[in-house]
Protein backbone atom coordinates (compact mmCIF):
# COMPACT_ATOMS: atom_id res chain seq x y z
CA UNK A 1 185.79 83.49 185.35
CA UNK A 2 182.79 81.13 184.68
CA UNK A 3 180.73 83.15 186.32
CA UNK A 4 181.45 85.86 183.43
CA UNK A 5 180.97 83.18 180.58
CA UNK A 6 177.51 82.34 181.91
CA UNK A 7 176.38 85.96 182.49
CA UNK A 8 177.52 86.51 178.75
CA UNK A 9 176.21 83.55 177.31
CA UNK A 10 172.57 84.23 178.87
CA UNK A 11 172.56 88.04 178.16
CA UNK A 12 173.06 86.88 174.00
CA UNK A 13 170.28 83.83 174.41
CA UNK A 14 167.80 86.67 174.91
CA UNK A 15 168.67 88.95 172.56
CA UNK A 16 168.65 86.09 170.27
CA UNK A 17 164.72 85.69 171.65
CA UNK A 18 163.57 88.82 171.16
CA UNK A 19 164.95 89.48 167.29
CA UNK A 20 162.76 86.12 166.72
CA UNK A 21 159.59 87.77 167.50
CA UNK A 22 160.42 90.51 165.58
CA UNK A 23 160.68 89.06 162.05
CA UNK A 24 157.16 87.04 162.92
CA UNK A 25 155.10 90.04 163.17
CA UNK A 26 156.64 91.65 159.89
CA UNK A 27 156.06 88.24 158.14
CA UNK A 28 152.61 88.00 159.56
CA UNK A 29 151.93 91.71 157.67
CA UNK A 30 153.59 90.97 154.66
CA UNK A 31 151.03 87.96 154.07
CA UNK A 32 147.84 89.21 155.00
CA UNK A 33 148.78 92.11 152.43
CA UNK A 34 150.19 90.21 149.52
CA UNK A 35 146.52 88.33 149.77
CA UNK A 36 144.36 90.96 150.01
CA UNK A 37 145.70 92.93 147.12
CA UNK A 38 145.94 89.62 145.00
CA UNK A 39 142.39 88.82 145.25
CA UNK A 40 141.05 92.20 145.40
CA UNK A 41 143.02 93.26 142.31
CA UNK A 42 142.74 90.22 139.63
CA UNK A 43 138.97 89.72 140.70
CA UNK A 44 137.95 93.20 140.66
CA UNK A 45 139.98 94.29 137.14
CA UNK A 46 139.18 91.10 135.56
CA UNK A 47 135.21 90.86 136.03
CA UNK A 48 135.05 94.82 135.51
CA UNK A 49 136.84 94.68 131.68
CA UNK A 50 135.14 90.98 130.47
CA UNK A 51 131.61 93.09 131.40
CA UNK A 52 132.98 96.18 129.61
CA UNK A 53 133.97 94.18 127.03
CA UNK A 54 131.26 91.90 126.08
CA UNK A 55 128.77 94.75 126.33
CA UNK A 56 130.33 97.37 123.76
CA UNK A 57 131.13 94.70 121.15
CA UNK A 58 127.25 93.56 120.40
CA UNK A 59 126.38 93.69 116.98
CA UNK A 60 123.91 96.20 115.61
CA UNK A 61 120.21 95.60 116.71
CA UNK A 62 117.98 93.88 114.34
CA UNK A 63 115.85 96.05 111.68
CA UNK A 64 112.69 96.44 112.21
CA UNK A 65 109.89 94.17 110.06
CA UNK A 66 108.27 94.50 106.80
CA UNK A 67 105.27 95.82 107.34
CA UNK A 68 102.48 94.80 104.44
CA UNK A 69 99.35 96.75 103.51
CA UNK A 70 95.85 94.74 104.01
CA UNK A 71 94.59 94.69 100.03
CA UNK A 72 90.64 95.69 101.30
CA UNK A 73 91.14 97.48 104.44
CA UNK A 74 95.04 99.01 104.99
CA UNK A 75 96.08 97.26 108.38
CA UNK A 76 99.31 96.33 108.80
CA UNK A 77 101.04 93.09 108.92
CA UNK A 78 104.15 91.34 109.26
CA UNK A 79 102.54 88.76 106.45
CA UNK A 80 100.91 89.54 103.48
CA UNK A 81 97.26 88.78 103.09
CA UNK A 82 97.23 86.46 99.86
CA UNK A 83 93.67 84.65 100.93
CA UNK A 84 90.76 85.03 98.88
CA UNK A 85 87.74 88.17 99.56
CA UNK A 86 84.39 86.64 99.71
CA UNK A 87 80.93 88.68 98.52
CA UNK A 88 77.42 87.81 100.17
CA UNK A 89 74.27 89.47 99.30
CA UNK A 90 72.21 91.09 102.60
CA UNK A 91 68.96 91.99 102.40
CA UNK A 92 68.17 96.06 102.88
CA UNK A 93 64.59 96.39 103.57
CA UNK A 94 63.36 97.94 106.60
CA UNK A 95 61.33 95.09 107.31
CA UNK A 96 64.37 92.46 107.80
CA UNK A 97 66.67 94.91 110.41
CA UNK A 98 68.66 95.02 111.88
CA UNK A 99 71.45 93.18 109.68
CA UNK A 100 73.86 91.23 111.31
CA UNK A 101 77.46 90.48 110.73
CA UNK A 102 78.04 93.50 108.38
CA UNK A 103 80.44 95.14 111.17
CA UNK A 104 82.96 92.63 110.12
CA UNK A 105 83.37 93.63 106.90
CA UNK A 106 86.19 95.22 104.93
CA UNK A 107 84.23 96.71 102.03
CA UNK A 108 80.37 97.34 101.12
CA UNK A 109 78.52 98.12 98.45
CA UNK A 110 74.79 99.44 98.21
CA UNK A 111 73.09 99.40 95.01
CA UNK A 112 69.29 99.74 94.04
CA UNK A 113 67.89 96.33 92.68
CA UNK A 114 64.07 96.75 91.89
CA UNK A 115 60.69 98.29 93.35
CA UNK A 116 62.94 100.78 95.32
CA UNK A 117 64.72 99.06 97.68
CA UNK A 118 68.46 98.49 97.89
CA UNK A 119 70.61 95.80 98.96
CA UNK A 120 74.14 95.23 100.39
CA UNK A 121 77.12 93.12 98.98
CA UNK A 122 79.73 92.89 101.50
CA UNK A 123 82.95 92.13 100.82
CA UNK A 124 85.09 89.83 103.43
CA UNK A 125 88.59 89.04 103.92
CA UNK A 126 87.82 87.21 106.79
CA UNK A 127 84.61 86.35 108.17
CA UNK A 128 85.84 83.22 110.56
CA UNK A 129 84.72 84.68 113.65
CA UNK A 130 81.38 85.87 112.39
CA UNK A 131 78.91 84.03 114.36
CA UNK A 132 75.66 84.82 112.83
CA UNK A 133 75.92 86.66 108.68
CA UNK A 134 72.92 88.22 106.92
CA UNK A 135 69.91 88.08 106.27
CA UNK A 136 71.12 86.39 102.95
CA UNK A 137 69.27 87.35 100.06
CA UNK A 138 69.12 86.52 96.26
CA UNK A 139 71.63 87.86 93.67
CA UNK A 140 71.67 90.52 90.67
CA UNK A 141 73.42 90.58 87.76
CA UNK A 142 75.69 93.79 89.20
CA UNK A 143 76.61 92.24 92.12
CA UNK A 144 78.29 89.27 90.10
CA UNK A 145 80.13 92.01 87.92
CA UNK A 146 81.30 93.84 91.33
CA UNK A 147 81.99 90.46 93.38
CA UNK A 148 84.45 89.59 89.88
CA UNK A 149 86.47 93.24 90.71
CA UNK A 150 87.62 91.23 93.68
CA UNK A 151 87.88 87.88 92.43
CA UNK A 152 85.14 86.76 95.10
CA UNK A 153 82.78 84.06 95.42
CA UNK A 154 78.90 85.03 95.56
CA UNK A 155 77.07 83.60 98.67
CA UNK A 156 73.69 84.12 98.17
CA UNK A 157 69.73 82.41 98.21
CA UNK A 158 68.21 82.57 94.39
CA UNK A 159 68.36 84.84 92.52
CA UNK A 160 66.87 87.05 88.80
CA UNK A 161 67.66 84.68 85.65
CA UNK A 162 71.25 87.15 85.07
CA UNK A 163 72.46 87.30 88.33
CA UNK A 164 71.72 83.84 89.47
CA UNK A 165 73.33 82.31 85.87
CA UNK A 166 76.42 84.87 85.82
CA UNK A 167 75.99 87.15 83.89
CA UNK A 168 76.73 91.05 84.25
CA UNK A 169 74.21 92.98 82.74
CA UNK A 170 70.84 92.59 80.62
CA UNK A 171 72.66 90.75 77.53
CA UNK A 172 73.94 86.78 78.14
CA UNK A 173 77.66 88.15 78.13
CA UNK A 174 78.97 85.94 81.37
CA UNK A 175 81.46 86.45 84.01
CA UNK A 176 84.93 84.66 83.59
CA UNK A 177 85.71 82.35 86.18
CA UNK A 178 81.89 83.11 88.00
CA UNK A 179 82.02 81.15 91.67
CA UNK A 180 78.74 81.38 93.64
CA UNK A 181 77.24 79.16 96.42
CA UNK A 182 73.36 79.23 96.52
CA UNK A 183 71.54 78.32 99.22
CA UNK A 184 68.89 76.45 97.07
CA UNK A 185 71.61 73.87 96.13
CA UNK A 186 73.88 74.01 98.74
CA UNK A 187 71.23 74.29 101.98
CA UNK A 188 73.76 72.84 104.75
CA UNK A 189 75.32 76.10 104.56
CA UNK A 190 73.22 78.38 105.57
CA UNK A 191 70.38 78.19 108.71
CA UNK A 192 67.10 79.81 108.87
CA UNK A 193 65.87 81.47 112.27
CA UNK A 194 62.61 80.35 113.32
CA UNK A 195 62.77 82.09 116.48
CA UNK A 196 62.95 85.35 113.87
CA UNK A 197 59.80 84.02 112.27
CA UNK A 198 58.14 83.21 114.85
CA UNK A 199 58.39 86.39 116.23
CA UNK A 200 57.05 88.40 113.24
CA UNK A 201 59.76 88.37 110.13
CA UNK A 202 59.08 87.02 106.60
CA UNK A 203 60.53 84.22 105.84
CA UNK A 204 62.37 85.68 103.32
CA UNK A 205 64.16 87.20 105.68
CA UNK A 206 65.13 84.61 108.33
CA UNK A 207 67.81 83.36 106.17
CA UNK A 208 71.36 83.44 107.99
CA UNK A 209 74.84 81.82 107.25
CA UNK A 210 78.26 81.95 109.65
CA UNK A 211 81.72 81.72 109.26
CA UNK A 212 82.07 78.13 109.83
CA UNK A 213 79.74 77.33 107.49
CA UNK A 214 80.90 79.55 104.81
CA UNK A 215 84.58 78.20 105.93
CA UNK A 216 83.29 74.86 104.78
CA UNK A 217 81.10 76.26 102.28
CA UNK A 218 83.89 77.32 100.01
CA UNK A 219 86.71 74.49 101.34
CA UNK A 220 84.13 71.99 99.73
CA UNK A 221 83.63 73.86 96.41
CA UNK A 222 87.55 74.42 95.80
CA UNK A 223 86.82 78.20 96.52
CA UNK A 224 89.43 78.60 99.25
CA UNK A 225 91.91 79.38 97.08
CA UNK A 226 95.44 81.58 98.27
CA UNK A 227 96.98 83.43 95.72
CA UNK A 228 101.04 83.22 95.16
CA UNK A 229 101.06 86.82 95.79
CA UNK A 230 98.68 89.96 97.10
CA UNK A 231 95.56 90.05 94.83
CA UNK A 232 94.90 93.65 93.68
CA UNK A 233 91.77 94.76 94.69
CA UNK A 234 92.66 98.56 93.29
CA UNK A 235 92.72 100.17 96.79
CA UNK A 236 95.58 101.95 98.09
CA UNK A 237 95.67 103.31 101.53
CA UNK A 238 98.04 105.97 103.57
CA UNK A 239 98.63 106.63 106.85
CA UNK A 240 98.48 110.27 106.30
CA UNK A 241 95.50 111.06 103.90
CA UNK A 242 94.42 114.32 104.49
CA UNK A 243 91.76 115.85 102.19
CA UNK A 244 91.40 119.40 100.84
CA UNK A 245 87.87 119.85 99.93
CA UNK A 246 84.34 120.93 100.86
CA UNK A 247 83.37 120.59 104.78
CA UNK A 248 80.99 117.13 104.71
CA UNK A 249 79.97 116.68 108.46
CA UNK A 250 76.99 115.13 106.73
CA UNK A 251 76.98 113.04 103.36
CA UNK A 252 73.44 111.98 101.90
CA UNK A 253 73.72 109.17 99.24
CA UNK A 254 70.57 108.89 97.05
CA UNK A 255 69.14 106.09 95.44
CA UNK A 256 65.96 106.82 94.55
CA UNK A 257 62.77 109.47 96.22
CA UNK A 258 62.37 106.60 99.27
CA UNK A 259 65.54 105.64 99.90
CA UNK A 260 68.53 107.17 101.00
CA UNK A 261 71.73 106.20 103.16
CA UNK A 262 73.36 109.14 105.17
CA UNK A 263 76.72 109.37 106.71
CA UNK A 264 77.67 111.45 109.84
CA UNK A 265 81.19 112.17 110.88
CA UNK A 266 82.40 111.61 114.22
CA UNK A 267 85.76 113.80 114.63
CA UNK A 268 86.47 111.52 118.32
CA UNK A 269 86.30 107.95 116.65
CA UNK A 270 87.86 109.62 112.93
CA UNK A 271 85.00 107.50 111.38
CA UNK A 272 81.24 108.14 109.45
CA UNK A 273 78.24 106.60 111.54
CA UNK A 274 76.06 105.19 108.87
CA UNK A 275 72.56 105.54 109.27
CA UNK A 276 69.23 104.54 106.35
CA UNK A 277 65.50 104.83 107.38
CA UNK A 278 65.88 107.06 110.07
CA UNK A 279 67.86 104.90 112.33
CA UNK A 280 71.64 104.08 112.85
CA UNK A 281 72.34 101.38 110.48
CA UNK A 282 73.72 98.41 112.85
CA UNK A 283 74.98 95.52 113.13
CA UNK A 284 72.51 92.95 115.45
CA UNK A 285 75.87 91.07 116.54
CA UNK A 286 76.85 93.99 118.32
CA UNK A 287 73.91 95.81 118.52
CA UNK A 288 76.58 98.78 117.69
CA UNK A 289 76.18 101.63 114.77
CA UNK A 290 78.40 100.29 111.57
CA UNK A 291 80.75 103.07 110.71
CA UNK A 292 83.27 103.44 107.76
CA UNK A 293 86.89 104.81 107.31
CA UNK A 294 85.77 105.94 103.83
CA UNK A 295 82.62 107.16 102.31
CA UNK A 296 82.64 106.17 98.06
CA UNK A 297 80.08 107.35 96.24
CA UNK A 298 80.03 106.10 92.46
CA UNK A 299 78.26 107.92 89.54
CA UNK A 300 77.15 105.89 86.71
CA UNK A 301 74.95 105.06 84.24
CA UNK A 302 71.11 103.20 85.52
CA UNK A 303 68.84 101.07 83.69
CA UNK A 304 66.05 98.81 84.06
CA UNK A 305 64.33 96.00 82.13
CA UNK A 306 61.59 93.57 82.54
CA UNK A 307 62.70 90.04 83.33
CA UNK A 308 58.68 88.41 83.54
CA UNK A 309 58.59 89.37 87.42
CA UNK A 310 60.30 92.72 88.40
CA UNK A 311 61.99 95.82 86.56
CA UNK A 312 65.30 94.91 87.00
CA UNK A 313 68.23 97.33 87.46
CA UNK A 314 70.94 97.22 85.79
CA UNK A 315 74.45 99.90 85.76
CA UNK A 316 77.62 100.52 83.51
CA UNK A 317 80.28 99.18 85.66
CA UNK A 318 83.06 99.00 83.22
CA UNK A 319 84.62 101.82 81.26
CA UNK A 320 84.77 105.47 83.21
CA UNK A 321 82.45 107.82 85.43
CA UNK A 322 82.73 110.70 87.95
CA UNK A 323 82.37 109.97 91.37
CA UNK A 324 83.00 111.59 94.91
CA UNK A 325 85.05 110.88 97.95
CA UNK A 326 84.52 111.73 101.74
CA UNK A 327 87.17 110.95 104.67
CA UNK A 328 87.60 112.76 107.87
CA UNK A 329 84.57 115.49 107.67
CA UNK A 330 85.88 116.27 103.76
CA UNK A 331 84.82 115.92 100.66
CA UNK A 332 86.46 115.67 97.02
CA UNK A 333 85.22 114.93 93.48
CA UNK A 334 87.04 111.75 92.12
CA UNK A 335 86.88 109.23 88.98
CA UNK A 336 86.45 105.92 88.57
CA UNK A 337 87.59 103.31 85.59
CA UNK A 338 87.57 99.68 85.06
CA UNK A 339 88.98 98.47 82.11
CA UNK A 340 87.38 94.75 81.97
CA UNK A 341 85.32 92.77 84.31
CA UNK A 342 88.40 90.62 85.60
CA UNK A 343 89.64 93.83 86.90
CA UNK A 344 89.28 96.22 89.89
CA UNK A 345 87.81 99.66 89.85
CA UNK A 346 90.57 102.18 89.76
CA UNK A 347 90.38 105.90 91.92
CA UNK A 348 91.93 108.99 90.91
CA UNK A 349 91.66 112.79 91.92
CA UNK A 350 90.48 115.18 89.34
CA UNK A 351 94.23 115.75 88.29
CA UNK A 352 95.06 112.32 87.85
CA UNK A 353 96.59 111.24 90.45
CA UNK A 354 95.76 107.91 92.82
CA UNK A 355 93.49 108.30 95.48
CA UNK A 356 94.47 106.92 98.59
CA UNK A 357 92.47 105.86 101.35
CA UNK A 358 92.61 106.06 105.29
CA UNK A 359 93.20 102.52 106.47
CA UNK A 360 89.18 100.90 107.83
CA UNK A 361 86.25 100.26 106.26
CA UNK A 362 84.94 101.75 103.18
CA UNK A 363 81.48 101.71 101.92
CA UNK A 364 80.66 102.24 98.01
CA UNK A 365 77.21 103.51 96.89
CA UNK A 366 76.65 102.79 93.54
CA UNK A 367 74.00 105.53 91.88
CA UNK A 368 73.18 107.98 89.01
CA UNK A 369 72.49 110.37 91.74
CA UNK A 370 74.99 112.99 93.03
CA UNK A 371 75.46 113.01 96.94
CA UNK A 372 74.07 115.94 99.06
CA UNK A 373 76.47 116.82 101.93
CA UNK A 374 77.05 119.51 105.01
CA UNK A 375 79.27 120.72 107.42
């Protein structure tokens, strides 16, 4: 009989064993999965919707800039240009090329002053980089009543008794508000280039300035002024102005039976090569040809008196006159007004409307004469 009890009593101790081993392995599973789904789950769905999320709920992107329009030459800017446009007299004679510094310029103007020859006002907006400017030569009473259109300082060396006292034509009338700096008073800034003399050139034309001096030039005379807002210099400009004229591959602007100033288009660079004495006109900085955007030729009444040295010329540069405009190989008949000498010149088509102009450079030849042209 204990025999039995024992037999019995060992045969349940190891089923007891093995139903232990059993429940381990399922408990083992049961873990391992539990864990797996846990941590794939929350870190998978959680880190996939905050990315969603904070992606697709960014506010609209910013709008682009204000662009502004350059008053003299069109560029565009985030900032309006409200500095001040200085005018300096070049010499044009054959005998003082090549010009320098001219390349920089936003605007110039070619007029006939006496005996023939012509000279240059250019107009700057900003001339800081300009290493070496001119030669610099003396003034005439039309380039004070041009350099007022713009509200810009004269730089030049002397002068004829109405240009270098103000005033605008033959009578004593005066410009408003005239601003001038004249190398015979103010010498420190301007250079002359002995090494030009020396090597041939009159002295009269060795005369040079830069744009550090001038910088300091018109700082020191209260010239540097910046205007509250954009200064209207009577220039518009579009990005799409497309002419509908005559062909003008070729534009000849005359001055007088010796000189002339001709303009070539080049359709790869969308600009006129200007070229005077049978040569490219250029600029000795660069030693490149000085092209233009837009070619300007003004109509207008010519005069001359005697002043005790010269014939003087003299022009009608206030009130109306017919004039002509050439951009991109095309040519158009335009007019021109200005009502008052504290004003700019004014452009319209034929029909009225404003003439714009491409954005670049624009040159303005000032003349009784009508310009030639050809395809």
């Amino acid at each position: 009989m204990k025999r039995i009890v024992a037999w019995l009593l060992c045969l349940c101790l190891l089923l007891a064993g093995c139903g232990g081993q059993t429940a381990g392995d399922q408990s083992t599973v049961d873990h391992t999965t539990d864990g797996t789904v846990d941590n794939t789950t929350d870190s998978t769905v959680d880190n996939t919707t905050d990315t969603t999320e904070d992606n697709t709920t960014e506010g609209p992107p910013d709008p682009p800039p204000v662009l502004y329009r350059h008053p003299l030459n069109g560029s565009l800017s985030e900032t309006p240009y409200t500095g001040r446009a200085t005018a300096v007299v070049i010499n044009n004679i054959k005998a003082c090329l090549p010009l320098h510094g001219i390349g920089e310029a936003d605007m110039i103007y070619e007029l006939e002053t006496e005996g023939g020859i012509t000279r240059l006002l250019a107009i700057f907006s900003d001339f800081s980089e300009v290493t070496r400017l001119g030669p610099v030569r003396s003034n005439r009473s039309f380039f004070n009543s041009i350099s007022s259109a713009h509200d810009a300082p004269v730089i030049h060396c002397g002068g004829s008794e109405w240009g270098l006292n103000g005033y605008y034509t033959d009578t004593k009338l005066k410009v408003p508000n005239w601003a001038h700096i004249n190398e015979q008073s103010n010498g420190r800034y301007f250079f002359r280039d002995r090494d030009r003399y020396n090597s041939g050139y009159a002295w009269e034309h060795t005369l040079f300035t830069s744009g550090e001096k001038l910088l300091q030039g018109l700082k020191d005379k209260g010239y540097d002024k910046v205007y509250e807002q954009t200064r209207d210099h009577g220039l518009l400009f579009s990005d799409d102005v497309a002419l509908t004229g005559e062909a003008a591959g070729k534009v000849t602007v005359t001055f007088n039976a010796n000189k002339t100033t001709t303009m070539t288009y080049d359709a790869a660079t969308g600009l006129y090569n200007a070229a005077q004495y049978g040569q490219d006109m250029t600029d000795g900085n660069t030693e490149k040809t000085v092209t233009f955007a837009n070619v300007l030729v003004l109509n207008t009444k010519q005069w001359q008196k005697y002043d005790g040295y010269y014939y003087r010329s003299f022009y009608t540069l206030i009130g109306e006159g017919e004039g002509y405009l050439a951009i991109d190989g095309q040519i158009v008949p335009i007019k021109w007004s200005r009502k008052s000498l504290n004003e700019p010149f004014v452009y319209t088509y034929a029909d009225g409307s404003p003439v714009s102009l491409k954005a670049g450079t624009t040159y303005v030849g000032i003349s009784p004469k009508k310009p030639g042209w050809e395809a």
